[in-house]
Protein backbone atom coordinates (compact mmCIF):
# COMPACT_ATOMS: atom_id res chain seq x y z
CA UNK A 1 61.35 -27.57 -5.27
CA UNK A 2 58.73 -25.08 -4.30
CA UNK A 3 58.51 -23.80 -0.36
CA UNK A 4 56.30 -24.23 1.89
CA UNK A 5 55.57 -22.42 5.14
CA UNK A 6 53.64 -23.13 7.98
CA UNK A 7 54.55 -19.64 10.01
CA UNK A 8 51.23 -18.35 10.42
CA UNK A 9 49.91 -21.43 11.89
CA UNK A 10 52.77 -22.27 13.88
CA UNK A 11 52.33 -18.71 15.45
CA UNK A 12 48.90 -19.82 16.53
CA UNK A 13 50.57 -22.60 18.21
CA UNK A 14 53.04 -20.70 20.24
CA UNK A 15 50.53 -18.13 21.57
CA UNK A 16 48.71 -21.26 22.03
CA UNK A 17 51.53 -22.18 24.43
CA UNK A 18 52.13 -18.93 25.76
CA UNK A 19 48.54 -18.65 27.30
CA UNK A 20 48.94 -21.84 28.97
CA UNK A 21 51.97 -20.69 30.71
CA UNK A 22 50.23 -17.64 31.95
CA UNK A 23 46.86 -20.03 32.95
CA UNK A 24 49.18 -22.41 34.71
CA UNK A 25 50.78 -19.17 36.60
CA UNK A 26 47.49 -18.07 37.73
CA UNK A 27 47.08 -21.12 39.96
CA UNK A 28 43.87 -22.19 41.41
CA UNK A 29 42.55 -18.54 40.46
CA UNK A 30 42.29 -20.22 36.66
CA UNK A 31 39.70 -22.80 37.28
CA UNK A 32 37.14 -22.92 34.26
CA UNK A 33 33.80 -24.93 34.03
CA UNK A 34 33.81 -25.04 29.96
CA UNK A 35 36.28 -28.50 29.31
CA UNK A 36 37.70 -27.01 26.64
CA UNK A 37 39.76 -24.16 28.29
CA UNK A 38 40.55 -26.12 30.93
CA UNK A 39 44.70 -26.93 31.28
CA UNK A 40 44.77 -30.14 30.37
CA UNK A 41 42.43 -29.76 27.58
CA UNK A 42 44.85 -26.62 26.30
CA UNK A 43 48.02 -28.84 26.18
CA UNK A 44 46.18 -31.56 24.20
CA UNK A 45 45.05 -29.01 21.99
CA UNK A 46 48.43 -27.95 21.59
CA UNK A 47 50.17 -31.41 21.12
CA UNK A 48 47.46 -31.83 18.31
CA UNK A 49 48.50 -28.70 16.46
CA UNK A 50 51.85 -29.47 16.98
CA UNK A 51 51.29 -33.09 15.69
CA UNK A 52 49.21 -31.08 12.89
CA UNK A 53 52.04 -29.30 11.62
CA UNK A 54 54.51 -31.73 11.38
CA UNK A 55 52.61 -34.16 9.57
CA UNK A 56 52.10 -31.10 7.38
CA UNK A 57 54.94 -30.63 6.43
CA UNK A 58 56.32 -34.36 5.88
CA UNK A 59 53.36 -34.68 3.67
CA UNK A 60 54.69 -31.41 1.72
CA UNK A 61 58.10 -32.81 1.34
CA UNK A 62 56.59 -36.20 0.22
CA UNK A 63 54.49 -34.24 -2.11
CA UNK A 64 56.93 -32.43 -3.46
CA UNK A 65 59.80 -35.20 -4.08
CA UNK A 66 57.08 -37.17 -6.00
CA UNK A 67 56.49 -33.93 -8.39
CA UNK A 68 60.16 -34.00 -8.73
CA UNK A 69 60.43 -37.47 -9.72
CA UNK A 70 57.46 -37.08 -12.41
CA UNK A 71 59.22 -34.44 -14.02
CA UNK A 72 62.66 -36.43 -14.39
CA UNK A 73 60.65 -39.17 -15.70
CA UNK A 74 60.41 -36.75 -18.75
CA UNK A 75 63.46 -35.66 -19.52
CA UNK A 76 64.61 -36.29 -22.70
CA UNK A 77 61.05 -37.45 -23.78
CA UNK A 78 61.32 -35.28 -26.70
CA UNK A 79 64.19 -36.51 -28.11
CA UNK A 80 63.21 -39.87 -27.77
CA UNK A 81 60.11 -39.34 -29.62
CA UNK A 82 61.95 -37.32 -32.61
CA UNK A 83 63.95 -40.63 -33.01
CA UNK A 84 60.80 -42.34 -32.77
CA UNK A 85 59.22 -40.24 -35.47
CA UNK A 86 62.37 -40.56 -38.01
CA UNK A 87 62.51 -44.22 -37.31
CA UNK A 88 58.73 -44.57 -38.39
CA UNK A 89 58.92 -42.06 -41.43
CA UNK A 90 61.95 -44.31 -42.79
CA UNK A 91 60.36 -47.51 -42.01
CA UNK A 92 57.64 -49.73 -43.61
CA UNK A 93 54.35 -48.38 -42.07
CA UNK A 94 51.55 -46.29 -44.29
CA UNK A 95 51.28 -43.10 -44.57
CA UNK A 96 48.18 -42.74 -42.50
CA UNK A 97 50.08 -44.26 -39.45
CA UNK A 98 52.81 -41.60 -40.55
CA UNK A 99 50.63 -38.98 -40.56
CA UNK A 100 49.13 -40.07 -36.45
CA UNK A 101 52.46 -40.34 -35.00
CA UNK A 102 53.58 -37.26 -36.09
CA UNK A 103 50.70 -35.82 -34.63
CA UNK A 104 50.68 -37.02 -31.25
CA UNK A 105 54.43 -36.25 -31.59
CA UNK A 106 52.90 -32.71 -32.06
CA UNK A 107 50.67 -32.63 -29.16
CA UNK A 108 53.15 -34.79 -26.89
CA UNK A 109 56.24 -31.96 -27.42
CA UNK A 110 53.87 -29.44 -26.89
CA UNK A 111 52.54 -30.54 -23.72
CA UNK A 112 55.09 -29.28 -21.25
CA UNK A 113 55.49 -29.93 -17.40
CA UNK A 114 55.58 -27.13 -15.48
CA UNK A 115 59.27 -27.46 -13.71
CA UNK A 116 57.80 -25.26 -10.38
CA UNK A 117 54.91 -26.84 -9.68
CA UNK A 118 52.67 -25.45 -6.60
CA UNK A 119 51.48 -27.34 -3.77
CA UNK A 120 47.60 -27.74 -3.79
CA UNK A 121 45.97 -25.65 -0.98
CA UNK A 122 42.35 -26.24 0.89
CA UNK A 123 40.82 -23.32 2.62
CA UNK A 124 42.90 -21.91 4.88
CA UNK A 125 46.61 -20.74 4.52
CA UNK A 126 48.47 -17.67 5.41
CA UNK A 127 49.97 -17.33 2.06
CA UNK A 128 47.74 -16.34 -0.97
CA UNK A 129 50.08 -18.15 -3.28
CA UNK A 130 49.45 -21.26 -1.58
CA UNK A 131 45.44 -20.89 -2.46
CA UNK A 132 45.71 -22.99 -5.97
CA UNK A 133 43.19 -25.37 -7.58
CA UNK A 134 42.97 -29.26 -6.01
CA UNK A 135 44.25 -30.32 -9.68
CA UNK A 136 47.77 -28.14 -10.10
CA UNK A 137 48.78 -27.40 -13.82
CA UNK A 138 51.79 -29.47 -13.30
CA UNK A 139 49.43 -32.78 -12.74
CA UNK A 140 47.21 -31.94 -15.56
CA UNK A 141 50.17 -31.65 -18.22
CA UNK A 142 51.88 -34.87 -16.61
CA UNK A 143 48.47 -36.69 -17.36
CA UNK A 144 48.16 -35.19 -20.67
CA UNK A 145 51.52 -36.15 -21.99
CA UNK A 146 51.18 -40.10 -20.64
CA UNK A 147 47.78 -40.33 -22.37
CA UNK A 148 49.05 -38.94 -25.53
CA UNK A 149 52.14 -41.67 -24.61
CA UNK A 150 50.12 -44.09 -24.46
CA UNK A 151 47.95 -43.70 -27.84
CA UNK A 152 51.46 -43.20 -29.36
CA UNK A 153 52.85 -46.75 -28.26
CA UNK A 154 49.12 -48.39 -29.05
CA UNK A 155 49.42 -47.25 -32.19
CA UNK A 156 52.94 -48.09 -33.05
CA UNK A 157 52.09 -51.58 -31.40
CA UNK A 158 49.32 -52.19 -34.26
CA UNK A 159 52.12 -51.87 -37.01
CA UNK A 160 53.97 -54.46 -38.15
CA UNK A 161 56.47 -52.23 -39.69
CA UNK A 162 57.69 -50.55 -36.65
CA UNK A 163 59.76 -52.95 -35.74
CA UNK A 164 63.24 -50.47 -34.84
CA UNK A 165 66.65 -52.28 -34.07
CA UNK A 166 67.15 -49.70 -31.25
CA UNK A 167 66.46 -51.18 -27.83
CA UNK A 168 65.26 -47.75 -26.81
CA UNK A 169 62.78 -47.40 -29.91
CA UNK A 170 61.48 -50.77 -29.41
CA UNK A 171 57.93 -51.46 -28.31
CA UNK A 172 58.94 -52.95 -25.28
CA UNK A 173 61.05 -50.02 -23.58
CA UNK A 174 57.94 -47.62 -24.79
CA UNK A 175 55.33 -49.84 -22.65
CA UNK A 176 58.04 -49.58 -20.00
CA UNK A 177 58.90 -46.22 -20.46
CA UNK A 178 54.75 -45.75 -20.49
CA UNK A 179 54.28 -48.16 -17.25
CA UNK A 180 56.74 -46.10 -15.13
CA UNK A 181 55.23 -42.93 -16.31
CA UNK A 182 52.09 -44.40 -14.63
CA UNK A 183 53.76 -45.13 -11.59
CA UNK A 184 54.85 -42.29 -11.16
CA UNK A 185 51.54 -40.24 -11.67
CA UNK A 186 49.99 -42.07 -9.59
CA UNK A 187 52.48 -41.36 -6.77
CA UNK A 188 51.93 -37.94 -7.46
CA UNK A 189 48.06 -38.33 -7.46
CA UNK A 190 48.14 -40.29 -3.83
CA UNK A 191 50.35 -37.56 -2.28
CA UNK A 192 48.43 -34.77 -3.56
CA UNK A 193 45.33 -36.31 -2.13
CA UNK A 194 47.59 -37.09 1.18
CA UNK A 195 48.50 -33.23 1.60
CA UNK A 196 44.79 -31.96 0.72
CA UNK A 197 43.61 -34.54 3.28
CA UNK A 198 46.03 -33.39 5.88
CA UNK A 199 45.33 -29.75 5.49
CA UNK A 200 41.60 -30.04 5.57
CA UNK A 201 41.96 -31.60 9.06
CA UNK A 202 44.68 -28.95 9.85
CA UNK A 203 41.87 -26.09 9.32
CA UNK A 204 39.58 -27.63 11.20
CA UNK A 205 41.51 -28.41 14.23
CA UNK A 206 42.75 -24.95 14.24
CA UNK A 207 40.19 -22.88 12.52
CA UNK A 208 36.40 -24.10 13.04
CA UNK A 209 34.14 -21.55 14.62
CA UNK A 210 33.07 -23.64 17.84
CA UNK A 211 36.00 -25.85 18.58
CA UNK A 212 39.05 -24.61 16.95
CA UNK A 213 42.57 -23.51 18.24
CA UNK A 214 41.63 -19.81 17.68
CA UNK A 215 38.64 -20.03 19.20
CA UNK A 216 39.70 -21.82 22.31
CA UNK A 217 42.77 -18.77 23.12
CA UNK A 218 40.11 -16.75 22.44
CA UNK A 219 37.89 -18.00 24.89
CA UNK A 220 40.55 -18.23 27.45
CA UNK A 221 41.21 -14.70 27.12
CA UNK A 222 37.04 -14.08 27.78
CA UNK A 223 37.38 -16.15 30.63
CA UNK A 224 40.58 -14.41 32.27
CA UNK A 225 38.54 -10.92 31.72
CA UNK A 226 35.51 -12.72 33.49
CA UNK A 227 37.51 -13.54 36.40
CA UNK A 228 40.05 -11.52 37.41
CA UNK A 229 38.68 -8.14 35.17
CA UNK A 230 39.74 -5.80 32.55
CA UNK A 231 42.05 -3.56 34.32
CA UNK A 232 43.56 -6.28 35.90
CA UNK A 233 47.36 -7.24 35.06
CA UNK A 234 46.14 -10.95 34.68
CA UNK A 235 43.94 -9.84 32.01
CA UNK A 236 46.71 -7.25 30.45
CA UNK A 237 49.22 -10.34 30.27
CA UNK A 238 46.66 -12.40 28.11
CA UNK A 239 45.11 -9.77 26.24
CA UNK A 240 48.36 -9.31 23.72
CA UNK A 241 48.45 -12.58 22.93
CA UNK A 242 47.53 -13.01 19.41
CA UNK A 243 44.96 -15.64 18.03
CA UNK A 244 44.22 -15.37 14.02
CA UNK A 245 42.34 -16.49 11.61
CA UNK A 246 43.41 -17.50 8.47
CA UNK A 247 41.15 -16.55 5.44
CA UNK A 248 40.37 -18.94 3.06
């Protein structure tokens, strides 16, 4: 499995946490008007990041096993279809239907699955490998090799001379060999969708302009220089905290 990490914006939610401790040390001296820097609107915030990044990362791991699953699912697929392709070249089907299986036996061994496939990223992340397209290479080859699947066992369906004594070369373990492959892409396509989902509303609770989790600490910070000055030692303990923003 590929790994994920969450560091950058679980550092955000730390510092998050650190400024509230020093807020809630400064007593009745931190006392803003704007909602959103006010203390109980700062541990919300950070309960919501927290929630954020957890659900993050389940989503990952659910992600992730599904990929892992897909790519069993193929295993031994090329075998399988070389016996397929012997048992239809010494059976009683025309050469025409010969020459089609052999090439969508062509295309289907060709068509590899990626065995470290890459978690799809939206905007934001603190790794640049995590920055991929919505639709990873892994998904497109999985999709490629069940359509080419699926033409393989329509067309072996329309001959009456494939008719193999091999349970596994029989028609009906391909259409369940081809419904599980299904299955299991669409598990893949539902989780992927999931985990772009999840990080879309990640970035936004963290990273908008106006009301995001950077912007908030770094309001608080303005606010602490506003009210207790520059020089002062309340301002020097929130001034190091760090808030950043993650490119996209």
């Amino acid at each position: 499995m590929t790994t994920f990490s969450e560091k950058g914006h679980a550092k955000n939610v730390a510092n998050l946490g650190t400024m509230i401790s020093y807020a809630t040390g400064f007593g009745t001296g931190y006392n803003p008007s704007k909602q959103s820097i006010t203390l109980p609107a700062l541990n919300t915030l950070r309960e919501e990041a927290q929630k954020s990044l957890v659900s993050l990362n389940t989503l990952y791991n659910n992600w992730s096993v599904a990929v892992e699953v897909q790519q069993h699912r193929f295993d031994g697929l090329n075998v399988l279809l070389t016996r397929i392709l012997n048992s239809v070249e010494s059976g009683d089907v025309s050469p025409a239907v010969r020459a089609g299986v052999k090439a969508l036996n062509k295309k289907l061994q060709g068509t590899r699955i990626r065995k470290h496939a890459t978690a799809p990223s939206v905007h934001a992340t603190e790794n640049p490998k995590e920055k991929l397209p919505t639709i990873s290479t892994s998904r497109l080859s999985a999709d490629s090799r069940m359509e080419n699947f699926e033409k393989l066992t329509q067309l072996l369906m329309e001959q009456p001379g494939y008719h193999p004594n091999e349970p596994d070369l029989q028609l009906s373990a391909l259409q369940a060999m081809l419904a599980d492959f299904k299955k299991n892409n669409e598990a893949v396509k539902i989780a992927q969708m999931l985990l772009s989902n999840a990080r879309i509303s990640r970035n936004k609770l963290f990273y908008d302009r106006e009301t995001g989790l950077v912007k908030v600490g770094l309001d608080v910070k303005k606010y602490v220089k506003s009210v207790f000055g520059a020089t002062s030692p309340e301002y020097t303990q929130v001034s190091g905290v760090e808030f950043t923003m993650q490119k996209n």
